[in-house]
N, C-alpha and C. Protein backbone atom coordinates (compact mmCIF):
# COMPACT_ATOMS: atom_id res chain seq x y z
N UNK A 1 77.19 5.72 -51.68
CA UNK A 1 77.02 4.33 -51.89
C UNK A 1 77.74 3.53 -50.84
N UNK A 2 76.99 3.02 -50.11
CA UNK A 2 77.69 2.14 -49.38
C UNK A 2 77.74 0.36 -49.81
N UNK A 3 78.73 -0.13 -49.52
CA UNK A 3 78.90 -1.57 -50.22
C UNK A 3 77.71 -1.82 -51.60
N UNK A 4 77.98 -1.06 -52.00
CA UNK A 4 77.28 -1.70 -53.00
C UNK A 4 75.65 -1.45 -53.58
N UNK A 5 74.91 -0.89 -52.43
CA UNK A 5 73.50 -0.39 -52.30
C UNK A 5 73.25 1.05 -52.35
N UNK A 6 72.56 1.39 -53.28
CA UNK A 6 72.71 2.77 -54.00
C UNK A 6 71.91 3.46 -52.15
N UNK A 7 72.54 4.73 -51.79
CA UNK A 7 72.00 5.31 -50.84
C UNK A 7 70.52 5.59 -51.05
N UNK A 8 69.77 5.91 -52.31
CA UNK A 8 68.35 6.49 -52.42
C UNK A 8 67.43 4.86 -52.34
N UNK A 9 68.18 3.89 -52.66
CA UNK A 9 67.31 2.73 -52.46
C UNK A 9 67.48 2.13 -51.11
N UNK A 10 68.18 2.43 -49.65
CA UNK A 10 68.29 1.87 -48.58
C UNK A 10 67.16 3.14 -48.02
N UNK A 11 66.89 4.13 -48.62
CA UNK A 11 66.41 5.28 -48.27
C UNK A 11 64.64 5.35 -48.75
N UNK A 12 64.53 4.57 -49.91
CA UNK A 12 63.50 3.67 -50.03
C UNK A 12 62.91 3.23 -49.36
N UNK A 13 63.87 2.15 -48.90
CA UNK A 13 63.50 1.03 -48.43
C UNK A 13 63.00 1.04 -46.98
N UNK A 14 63.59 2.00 -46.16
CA UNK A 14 63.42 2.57 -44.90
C UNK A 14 61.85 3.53 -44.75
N UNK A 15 61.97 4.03 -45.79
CA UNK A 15 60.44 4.35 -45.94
C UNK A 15 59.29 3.69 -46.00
N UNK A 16 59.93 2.53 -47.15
CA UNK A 16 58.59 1.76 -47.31
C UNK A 16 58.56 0.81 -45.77
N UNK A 17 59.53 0.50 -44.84
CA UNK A 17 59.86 0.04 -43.62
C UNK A 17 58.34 1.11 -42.55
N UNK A 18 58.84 2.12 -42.87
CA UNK A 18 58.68 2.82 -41.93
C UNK A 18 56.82 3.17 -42.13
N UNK A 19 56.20 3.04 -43.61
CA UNK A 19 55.08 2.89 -44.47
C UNK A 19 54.42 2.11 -43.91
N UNK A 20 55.07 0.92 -43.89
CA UNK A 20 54.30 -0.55 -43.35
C UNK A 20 53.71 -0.10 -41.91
N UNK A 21 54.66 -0.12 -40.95
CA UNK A 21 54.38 0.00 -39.88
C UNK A 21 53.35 1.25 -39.19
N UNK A 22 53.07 1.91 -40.25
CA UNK A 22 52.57 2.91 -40.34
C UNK A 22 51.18 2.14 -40.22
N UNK A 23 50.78 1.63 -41.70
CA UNK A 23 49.65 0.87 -41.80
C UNK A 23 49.14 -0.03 -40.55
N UNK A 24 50.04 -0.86 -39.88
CA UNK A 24 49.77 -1.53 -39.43
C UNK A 24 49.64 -1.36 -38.23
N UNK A 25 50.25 0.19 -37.74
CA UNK A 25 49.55 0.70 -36.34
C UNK A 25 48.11 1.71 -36.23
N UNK A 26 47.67 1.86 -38.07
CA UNK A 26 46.42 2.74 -38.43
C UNK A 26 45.65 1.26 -38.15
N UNK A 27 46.28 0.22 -38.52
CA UNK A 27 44.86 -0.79 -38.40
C UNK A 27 44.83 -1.23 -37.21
N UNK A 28 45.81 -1.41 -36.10
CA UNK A 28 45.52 -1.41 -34.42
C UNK A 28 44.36 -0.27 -34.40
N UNK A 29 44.88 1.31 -34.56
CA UNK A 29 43.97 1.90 -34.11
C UNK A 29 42.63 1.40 -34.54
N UNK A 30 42.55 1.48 -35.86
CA UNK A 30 41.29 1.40 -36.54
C UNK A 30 40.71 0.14 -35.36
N UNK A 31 40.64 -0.67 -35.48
CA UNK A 31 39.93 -1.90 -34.57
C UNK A 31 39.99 -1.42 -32.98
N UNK A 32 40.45 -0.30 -32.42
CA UNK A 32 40.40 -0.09 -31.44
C UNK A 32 39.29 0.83 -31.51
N UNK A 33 39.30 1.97 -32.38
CA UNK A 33 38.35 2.60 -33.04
C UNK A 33 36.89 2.18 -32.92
N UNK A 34 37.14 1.10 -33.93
CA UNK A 34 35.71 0.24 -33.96
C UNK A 34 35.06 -0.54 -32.63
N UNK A 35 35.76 -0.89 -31.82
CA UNK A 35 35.28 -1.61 -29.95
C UNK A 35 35.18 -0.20 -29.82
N UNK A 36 35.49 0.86 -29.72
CA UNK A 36 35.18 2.19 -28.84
C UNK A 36 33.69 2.30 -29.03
N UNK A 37 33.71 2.76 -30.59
CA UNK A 37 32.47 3.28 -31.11
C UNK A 37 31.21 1.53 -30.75
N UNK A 38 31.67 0.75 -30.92
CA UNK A 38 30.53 -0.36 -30.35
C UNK A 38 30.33 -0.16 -29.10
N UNK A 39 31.32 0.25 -28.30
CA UNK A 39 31.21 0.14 -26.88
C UNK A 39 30.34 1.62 -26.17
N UNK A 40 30.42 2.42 -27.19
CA UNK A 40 29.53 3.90 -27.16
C UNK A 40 28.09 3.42 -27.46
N UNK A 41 28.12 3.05 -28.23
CA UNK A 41 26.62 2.24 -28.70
C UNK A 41 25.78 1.64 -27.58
N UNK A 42 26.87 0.59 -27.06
CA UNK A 42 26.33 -0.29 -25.72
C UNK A 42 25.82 0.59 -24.60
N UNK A 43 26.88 1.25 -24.58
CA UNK A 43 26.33 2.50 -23.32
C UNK A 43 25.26 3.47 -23.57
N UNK A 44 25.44 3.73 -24.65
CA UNK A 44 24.08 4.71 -25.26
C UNK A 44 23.33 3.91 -25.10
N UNK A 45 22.95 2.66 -25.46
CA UNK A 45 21.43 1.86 -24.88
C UNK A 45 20.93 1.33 -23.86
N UNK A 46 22.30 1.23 -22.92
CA UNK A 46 22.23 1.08 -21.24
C UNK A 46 21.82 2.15 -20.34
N UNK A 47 22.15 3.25 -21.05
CA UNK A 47 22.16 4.98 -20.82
C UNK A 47 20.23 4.65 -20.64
N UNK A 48 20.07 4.94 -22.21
CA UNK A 48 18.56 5.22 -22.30
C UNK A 48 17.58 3.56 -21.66
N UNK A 49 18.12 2.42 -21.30
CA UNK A 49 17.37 1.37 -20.94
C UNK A 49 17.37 2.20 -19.38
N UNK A 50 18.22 2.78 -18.72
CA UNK A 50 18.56 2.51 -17.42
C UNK A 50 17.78 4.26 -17.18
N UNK A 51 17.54 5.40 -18.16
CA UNK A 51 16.54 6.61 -17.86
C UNK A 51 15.06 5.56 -18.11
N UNK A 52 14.97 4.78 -18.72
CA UNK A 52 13.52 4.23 -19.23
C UNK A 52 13.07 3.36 -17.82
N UNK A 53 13.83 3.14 -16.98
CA UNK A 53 13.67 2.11 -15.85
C UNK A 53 13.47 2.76 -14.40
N UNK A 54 14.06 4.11 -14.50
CA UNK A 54 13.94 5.32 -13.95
C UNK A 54 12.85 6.09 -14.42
N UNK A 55 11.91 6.04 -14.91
CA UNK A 55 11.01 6.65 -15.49
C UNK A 55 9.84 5.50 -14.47
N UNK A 56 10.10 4.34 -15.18
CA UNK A 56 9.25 3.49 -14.63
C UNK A 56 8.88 3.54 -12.58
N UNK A 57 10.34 3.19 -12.50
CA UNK A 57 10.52 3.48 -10.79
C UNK A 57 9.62 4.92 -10.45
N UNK A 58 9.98 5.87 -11.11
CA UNK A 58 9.36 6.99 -10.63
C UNK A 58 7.44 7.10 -11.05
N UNK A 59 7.35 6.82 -11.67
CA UNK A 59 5.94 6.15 -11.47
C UNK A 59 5.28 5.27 -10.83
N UNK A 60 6.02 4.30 -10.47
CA UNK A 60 5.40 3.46 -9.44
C UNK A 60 5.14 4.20 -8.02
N UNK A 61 6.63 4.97 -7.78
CA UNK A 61 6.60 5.42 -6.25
C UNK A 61 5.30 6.44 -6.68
N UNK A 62 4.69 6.97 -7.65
CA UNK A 62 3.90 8.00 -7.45
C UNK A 62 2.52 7.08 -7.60
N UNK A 63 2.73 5.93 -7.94
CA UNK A 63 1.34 5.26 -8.13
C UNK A 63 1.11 4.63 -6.32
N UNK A 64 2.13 4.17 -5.70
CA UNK A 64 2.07 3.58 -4.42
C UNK A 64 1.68 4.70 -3.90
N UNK A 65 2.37 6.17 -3.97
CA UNK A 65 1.97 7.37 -3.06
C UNK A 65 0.35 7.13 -3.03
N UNK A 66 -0.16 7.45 -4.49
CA UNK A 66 -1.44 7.46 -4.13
C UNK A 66 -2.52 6.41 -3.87
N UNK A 67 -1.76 5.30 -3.69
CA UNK A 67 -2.76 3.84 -3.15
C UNK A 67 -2.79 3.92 -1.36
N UNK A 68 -1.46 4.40 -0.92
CA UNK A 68 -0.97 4.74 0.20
C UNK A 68 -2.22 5.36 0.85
N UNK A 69 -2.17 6.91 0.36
CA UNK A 69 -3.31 7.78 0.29
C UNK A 69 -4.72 7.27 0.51
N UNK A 70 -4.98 6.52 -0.70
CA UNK A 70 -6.92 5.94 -0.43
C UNK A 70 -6.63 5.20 0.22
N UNK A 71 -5.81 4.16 0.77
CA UNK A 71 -5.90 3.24 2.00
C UNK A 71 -5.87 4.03 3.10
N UNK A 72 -4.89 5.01 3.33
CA UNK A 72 -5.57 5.83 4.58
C UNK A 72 -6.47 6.56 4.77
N UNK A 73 -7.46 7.05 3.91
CA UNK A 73 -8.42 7.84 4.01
C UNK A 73 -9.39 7.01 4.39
N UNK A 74 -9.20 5.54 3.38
CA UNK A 74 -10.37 4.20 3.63
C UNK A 74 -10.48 3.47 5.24
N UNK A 75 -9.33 3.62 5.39
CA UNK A 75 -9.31 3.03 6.54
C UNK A 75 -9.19 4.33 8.40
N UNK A 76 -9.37 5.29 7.46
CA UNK A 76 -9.52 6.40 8.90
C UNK A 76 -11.28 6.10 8.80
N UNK A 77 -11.77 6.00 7.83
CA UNK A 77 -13.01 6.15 7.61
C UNK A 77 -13.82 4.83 8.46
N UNK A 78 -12.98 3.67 7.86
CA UNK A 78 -13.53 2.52 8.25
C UNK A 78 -13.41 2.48 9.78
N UNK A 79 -12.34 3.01 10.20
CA UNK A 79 -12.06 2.94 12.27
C UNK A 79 -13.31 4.51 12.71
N UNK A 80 -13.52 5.40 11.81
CA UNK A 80 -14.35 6.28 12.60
C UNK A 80 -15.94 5.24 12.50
N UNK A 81 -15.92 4.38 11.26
CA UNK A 81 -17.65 3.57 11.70
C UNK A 81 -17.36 2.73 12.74
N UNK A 82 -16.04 1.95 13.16
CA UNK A 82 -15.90 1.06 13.53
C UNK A 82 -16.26 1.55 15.20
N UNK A 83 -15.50 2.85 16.22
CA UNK A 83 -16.06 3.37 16.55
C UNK A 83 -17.47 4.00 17.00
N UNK A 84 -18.15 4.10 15.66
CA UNK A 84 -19.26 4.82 16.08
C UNK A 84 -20.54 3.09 16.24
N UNK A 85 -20.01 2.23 16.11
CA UNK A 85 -21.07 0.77 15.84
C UNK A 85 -20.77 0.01 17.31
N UNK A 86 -18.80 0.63 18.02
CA UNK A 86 -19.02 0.11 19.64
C UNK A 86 -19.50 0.67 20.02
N UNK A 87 -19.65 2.38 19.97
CA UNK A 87 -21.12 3.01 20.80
C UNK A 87 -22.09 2.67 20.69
N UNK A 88 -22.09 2.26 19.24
CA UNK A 88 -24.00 2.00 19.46
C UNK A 88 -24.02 0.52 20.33
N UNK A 89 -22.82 -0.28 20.01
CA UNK A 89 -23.12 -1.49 20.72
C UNK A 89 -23.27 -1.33 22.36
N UNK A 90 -22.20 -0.70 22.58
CA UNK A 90 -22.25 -0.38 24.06
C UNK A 90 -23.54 0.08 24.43
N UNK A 91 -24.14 1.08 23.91
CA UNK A 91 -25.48 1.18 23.88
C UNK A 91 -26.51 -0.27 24.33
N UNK A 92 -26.65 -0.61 23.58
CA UNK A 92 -27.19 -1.12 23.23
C UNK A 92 -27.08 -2.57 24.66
N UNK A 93 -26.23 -2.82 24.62
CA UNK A 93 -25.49 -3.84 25.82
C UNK A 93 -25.96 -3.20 27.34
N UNK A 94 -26.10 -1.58 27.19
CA UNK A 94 -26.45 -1.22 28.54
C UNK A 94 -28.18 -1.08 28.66
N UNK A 95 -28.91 -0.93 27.33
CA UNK A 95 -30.14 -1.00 26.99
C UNK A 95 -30.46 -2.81 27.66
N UNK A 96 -30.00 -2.93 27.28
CA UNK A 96 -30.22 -5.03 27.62
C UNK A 96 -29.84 -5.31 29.28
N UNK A 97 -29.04 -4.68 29.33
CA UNK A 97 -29.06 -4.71 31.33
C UNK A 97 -30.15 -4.63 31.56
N UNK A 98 -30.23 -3.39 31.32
CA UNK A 98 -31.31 -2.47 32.24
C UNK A 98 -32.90 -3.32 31.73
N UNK A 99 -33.03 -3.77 30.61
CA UNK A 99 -34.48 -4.59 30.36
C UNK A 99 -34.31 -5.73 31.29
N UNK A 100 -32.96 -6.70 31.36
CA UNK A 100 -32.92 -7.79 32.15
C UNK A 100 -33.20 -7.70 33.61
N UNK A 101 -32.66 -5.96 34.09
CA UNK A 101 -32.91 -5.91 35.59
C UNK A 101 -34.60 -5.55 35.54
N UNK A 102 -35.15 -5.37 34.83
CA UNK A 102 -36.50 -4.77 34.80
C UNK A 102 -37.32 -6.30 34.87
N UNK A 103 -37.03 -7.02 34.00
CA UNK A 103 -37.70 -8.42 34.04
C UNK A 103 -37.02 -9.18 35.24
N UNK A 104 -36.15 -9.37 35.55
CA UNK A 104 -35.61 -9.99 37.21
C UNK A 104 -36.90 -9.17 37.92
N UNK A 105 -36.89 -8.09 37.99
CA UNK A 105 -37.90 -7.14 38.78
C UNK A 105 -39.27 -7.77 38.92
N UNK A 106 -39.67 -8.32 37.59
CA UNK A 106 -41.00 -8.51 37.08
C UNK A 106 -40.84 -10.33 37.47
N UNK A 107 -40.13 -10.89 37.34
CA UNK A 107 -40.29 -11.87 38.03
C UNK A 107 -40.21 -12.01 39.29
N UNK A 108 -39.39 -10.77 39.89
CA UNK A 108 -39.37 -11.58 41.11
C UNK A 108 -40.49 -11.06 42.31
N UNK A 109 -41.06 -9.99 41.68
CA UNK A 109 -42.15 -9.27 42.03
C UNK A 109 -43.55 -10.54 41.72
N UNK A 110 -43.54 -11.31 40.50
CA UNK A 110 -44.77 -12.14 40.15
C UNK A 110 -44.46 -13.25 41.54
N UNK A 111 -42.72 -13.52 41.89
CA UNK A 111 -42.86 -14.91 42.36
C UNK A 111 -43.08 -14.79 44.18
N UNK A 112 -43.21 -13.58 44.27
CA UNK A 112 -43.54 -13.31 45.92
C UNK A 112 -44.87 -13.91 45.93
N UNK A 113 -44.52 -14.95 47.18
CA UNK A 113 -46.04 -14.77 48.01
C UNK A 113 -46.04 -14.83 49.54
N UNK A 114 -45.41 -13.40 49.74
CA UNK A 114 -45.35 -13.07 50.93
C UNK A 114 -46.60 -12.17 51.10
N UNK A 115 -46.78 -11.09 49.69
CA UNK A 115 -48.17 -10.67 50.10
C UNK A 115 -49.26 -11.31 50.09
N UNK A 116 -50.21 -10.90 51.02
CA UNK A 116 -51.78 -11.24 51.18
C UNK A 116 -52.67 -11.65 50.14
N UNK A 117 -52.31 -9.90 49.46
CA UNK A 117 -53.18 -10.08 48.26
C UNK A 117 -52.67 -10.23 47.25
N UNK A 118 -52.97 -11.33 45.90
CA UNK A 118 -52.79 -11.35 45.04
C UNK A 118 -53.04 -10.43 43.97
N UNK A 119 -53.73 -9.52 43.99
CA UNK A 119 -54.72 -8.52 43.06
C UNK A 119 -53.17 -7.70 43.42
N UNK A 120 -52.60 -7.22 44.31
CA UNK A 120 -51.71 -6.64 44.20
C UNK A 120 -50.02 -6.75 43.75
N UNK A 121 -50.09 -8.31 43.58
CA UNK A 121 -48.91 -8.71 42.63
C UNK A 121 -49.29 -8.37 41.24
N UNK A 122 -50.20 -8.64 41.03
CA UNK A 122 -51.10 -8.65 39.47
C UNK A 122 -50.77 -7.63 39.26
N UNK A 123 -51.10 -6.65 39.64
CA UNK A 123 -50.87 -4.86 39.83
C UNK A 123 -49.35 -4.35 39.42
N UNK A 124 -48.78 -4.93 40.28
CA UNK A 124 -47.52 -5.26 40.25
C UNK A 124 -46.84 -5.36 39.08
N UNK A 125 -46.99 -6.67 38.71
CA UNK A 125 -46.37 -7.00 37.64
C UNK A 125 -47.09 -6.66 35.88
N UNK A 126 -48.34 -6.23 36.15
CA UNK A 126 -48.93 -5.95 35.21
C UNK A 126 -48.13 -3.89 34.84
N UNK A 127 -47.75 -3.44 35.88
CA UNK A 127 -46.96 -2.12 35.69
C UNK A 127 -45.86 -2.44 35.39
N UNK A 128 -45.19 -3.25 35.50
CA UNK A 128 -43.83 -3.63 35.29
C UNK A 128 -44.36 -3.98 33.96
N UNK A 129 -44.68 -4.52 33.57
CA UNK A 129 -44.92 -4.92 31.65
C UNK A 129 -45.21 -3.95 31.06
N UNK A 130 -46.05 -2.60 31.65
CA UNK A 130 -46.33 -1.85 30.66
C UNK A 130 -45.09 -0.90 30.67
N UNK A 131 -44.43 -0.39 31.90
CA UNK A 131 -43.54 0.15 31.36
C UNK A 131 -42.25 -0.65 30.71
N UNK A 132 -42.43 -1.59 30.68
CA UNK A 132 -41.27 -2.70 29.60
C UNK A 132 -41.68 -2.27 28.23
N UNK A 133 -43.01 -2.30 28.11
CA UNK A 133 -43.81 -1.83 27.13
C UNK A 133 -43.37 -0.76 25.89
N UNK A 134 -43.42 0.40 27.55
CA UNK A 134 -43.35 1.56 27.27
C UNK A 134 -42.02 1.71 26.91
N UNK A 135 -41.39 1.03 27.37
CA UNK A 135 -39.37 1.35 26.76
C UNK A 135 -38.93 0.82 25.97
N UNK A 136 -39.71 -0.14 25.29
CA UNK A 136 -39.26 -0.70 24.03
C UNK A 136 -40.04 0.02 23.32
N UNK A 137 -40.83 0.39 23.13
CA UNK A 137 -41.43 1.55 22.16
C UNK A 137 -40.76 2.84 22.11
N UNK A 138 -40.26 3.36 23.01
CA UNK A 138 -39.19 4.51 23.14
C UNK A 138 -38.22 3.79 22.35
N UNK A 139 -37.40 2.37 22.99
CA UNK A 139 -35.97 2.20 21.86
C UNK A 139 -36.16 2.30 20.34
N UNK A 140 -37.49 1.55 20.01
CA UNK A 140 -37.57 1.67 18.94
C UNK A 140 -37.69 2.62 18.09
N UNK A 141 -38.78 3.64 18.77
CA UNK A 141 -38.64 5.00 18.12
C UNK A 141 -37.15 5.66 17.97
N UNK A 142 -36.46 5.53 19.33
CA UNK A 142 -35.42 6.15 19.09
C UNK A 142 -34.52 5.95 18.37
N UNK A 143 -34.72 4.16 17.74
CA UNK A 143 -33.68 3.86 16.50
C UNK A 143 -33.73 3.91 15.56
N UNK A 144 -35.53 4.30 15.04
CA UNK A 144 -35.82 4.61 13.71
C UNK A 144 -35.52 5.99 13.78
């Protein structure tokens, strides 16, 4: 007994001291507890928002792969016609010379009158028309 206070009740009392504080560092934890487990939650749905967004990304790059793809196939395709329509043009541009030098020919063969005879310009230029004739009936055949 010290002054007066039975030893088993300061011995009490130190318990129930020591009780309290007990409680009241279970309820720190506890609320620390509870932000953990919310904060697990948050991440678990950031987790699966952020595989779901990654899912997405990885589909797109496989959807661009293959747009990528038919644009280059479309467009190797489109430069091999594009190609094959300046040949024919070029063709076609050297086909038109060669009729223009044929008619220069045919005119300038009609506009002589240095020869004598006329029956022989006629001649002349009447062969020059048929084979003009004759080569536009060849182009044509040859383009059908």
């Amino acid at each position: 007994m010290m002054s007066g206070i039975p030893l088993g009740l300061i011995i009490e009392i130190s318990v129930a001291i020591l009780l309290m504080m007990t409680i009241g560092y279970c309820f720190v934890l506890n609320n620390r507890l509870k932000k953990l487990h919310a904060d697990k939650n948050a991440l678990r749905e950031m987790v699966a928002d952020l595989v779901q967004a990654t899912n997405l990304a990885n589909n797109a790059i496989v959807s661009l792969k293959d747009n990528a793809t038919e644009a280059d196939i479309m467009l190797s395709s489109r430069l091999e016609d594009a190609d094959r329509f300046a040949n024919e043009l070029a063709h076609h541009v050297n086909a038109g010379q060669t009729v223009l030098q044929r008619i220069s020919q045919i005119t300038q063969a009609a506009s002589q009158k240095n020869t004598s005879n006329g029956q022989v310009q006629n001649r002349s230029a009447n062969e020059a028309l048929k084979r003009l004739r004759e080569y536009q009936l060849r182009k044509e055949e040859a383009a059908a």
